[in-house]
C-alpha atoms as a PDB file:
ATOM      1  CA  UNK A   1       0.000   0.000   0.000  1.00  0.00           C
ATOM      2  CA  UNK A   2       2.572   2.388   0.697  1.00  0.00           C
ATOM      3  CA  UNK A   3       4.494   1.870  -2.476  1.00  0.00           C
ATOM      4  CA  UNK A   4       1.415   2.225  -4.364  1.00  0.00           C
ATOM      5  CA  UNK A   5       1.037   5.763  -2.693  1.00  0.00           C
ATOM      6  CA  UNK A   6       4.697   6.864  -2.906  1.00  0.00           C
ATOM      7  CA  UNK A   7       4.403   5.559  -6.826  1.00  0.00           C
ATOM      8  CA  UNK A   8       1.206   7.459  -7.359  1.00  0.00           C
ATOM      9  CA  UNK A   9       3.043  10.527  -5.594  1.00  0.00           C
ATOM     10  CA  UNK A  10       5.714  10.643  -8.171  1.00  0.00           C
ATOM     11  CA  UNK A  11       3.604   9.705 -11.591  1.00  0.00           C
ATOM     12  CA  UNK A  12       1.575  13.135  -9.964  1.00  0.00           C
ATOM     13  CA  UNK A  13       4.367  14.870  -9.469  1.00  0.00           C
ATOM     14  CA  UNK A  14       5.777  13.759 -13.188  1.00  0.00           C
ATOM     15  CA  UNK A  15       2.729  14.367 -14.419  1.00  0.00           C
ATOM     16  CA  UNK A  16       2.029  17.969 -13.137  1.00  0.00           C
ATOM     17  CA  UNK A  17       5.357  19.220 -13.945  1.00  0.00           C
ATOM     18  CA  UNK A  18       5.137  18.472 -17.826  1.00  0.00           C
ATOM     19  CA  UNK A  19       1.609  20.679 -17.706  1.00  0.00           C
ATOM     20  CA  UNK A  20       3.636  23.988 -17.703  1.00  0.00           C
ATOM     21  CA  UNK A  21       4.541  25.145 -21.225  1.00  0.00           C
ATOM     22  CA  UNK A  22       7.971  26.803 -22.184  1.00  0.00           C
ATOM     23  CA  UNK A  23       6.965  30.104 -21.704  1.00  0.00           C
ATOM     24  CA  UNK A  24       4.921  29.855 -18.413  1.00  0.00           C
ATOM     25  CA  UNK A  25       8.474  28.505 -16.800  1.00  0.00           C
ATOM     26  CA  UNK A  26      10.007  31.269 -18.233  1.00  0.00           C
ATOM     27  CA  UNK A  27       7.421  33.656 -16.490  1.00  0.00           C
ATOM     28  CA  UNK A  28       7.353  32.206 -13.351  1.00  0.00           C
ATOM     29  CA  UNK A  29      11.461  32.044 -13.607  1.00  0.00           C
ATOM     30  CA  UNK A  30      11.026  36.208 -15.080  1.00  0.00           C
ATOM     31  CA  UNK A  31       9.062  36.489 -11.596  1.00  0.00           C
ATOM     32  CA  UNK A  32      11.212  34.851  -9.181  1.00  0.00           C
ATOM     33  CA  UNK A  33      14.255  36.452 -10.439  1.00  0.00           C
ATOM     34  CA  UNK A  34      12.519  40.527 -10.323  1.00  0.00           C
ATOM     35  CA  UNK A  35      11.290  39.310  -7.066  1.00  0.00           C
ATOM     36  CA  UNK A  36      14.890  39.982  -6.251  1.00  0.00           C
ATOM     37  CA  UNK A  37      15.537  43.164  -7.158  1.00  0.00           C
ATOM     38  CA  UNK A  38      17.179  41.980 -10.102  1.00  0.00           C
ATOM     39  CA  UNK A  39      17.177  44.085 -13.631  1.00  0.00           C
ATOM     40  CA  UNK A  40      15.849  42.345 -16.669  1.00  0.00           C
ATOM     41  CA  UNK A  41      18.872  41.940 -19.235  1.00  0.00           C
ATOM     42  CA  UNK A  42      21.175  42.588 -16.181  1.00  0.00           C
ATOM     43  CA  UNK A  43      24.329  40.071 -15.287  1.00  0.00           C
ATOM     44  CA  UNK A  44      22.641  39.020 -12.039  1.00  0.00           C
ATOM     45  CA  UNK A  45      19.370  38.362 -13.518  1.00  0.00           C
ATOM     46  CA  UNK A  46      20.902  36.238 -16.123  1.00  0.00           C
ATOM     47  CA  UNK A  47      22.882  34.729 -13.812  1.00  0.00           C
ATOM     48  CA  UNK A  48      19.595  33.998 -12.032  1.00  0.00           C
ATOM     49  CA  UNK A  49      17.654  32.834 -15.155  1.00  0.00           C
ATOM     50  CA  UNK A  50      20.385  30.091 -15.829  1.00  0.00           C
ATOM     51  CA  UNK A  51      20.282  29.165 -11.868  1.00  0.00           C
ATOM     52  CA  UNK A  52      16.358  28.342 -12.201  1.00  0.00           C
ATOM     53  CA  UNK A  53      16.661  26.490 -15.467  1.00  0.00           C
ATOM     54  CA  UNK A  54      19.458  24.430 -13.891  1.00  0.00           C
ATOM     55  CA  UNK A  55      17.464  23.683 -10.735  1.00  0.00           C
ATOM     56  CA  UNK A  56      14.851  22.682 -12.346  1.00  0.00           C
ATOM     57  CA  UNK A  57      16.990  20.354 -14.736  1.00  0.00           C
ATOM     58  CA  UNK A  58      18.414  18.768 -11.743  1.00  0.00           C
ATOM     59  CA  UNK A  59      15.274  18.239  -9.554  1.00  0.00           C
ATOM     60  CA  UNK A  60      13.494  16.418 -12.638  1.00  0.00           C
ATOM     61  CA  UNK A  61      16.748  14.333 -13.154  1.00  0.00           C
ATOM     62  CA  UNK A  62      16.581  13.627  -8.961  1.00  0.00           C
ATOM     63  CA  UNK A  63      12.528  12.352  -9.338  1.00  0.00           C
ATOM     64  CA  UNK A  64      13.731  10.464 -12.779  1.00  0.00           C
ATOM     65  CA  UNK A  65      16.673   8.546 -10.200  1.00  0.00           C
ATOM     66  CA  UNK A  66      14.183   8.434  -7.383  1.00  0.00           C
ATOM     67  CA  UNK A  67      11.576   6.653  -9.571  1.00  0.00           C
ATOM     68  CA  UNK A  68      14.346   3.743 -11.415  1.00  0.00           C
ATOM     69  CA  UNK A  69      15.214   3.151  -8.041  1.00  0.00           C
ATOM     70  CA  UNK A  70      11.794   2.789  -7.104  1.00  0.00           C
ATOM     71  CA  UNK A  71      11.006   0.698  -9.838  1.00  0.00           C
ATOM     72  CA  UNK A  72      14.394  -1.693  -9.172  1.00  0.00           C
ATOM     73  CA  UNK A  73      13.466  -1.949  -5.874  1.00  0.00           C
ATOM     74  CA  UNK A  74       9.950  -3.002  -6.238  1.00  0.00           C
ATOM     75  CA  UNK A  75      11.167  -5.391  -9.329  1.00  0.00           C
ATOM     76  CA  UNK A  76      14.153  -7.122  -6.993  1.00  0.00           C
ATOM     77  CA  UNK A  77      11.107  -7.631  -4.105  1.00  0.00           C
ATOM     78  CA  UNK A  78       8.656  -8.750  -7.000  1.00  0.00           C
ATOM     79  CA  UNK A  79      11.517 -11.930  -7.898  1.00  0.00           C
ATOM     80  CA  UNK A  80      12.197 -11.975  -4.494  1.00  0.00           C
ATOM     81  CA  UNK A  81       8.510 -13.010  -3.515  1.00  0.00           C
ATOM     82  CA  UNK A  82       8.474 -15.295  -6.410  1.00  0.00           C
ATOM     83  CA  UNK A  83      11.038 -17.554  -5.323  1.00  0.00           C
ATOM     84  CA  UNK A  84       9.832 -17.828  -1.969  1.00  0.00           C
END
């Protein structure tokens, strides 16, 4: 049961993040970014337009690890019960 939940929990989470299109991540990244302070066309807010694209790369590549070890773990358990 609580695989099920923790796999349903990251299909969701998969699943809501591909519903934003190109340029409403680039709005909400143009928002976080003036929410500093920071100048449009300016060093620091490209600086801080590459940060957001690059933390978003590497939190989808984290759930994209979390999930094949998910599904290795729940594949290992699935022989596992098999040969018992």
């Amino acid at each position: 049961m609580k695989k099920t939940a923790a796999l349903l929990t990251v299909l969701s989470a998969l699943l809501l993040s591909g519903c934003q299109t190109t340029e409403e991540l680039a709005q909400q990244d143009d928002a976080i970014c003036q929410g500093y302070g920071l100048q449009k066309g300016s060093p620091d807010y490209v600086q801080c337009r590459q940060f957001q694209q690059a933390d978003r790369t590497a939190r989808y590549q984290a759930e994209q690890q979390s999930y094949a070890i998910w599904s290795a773990a729940n594949a290992l358990s699935r022989i596992g019960q098999k040969n018992n």
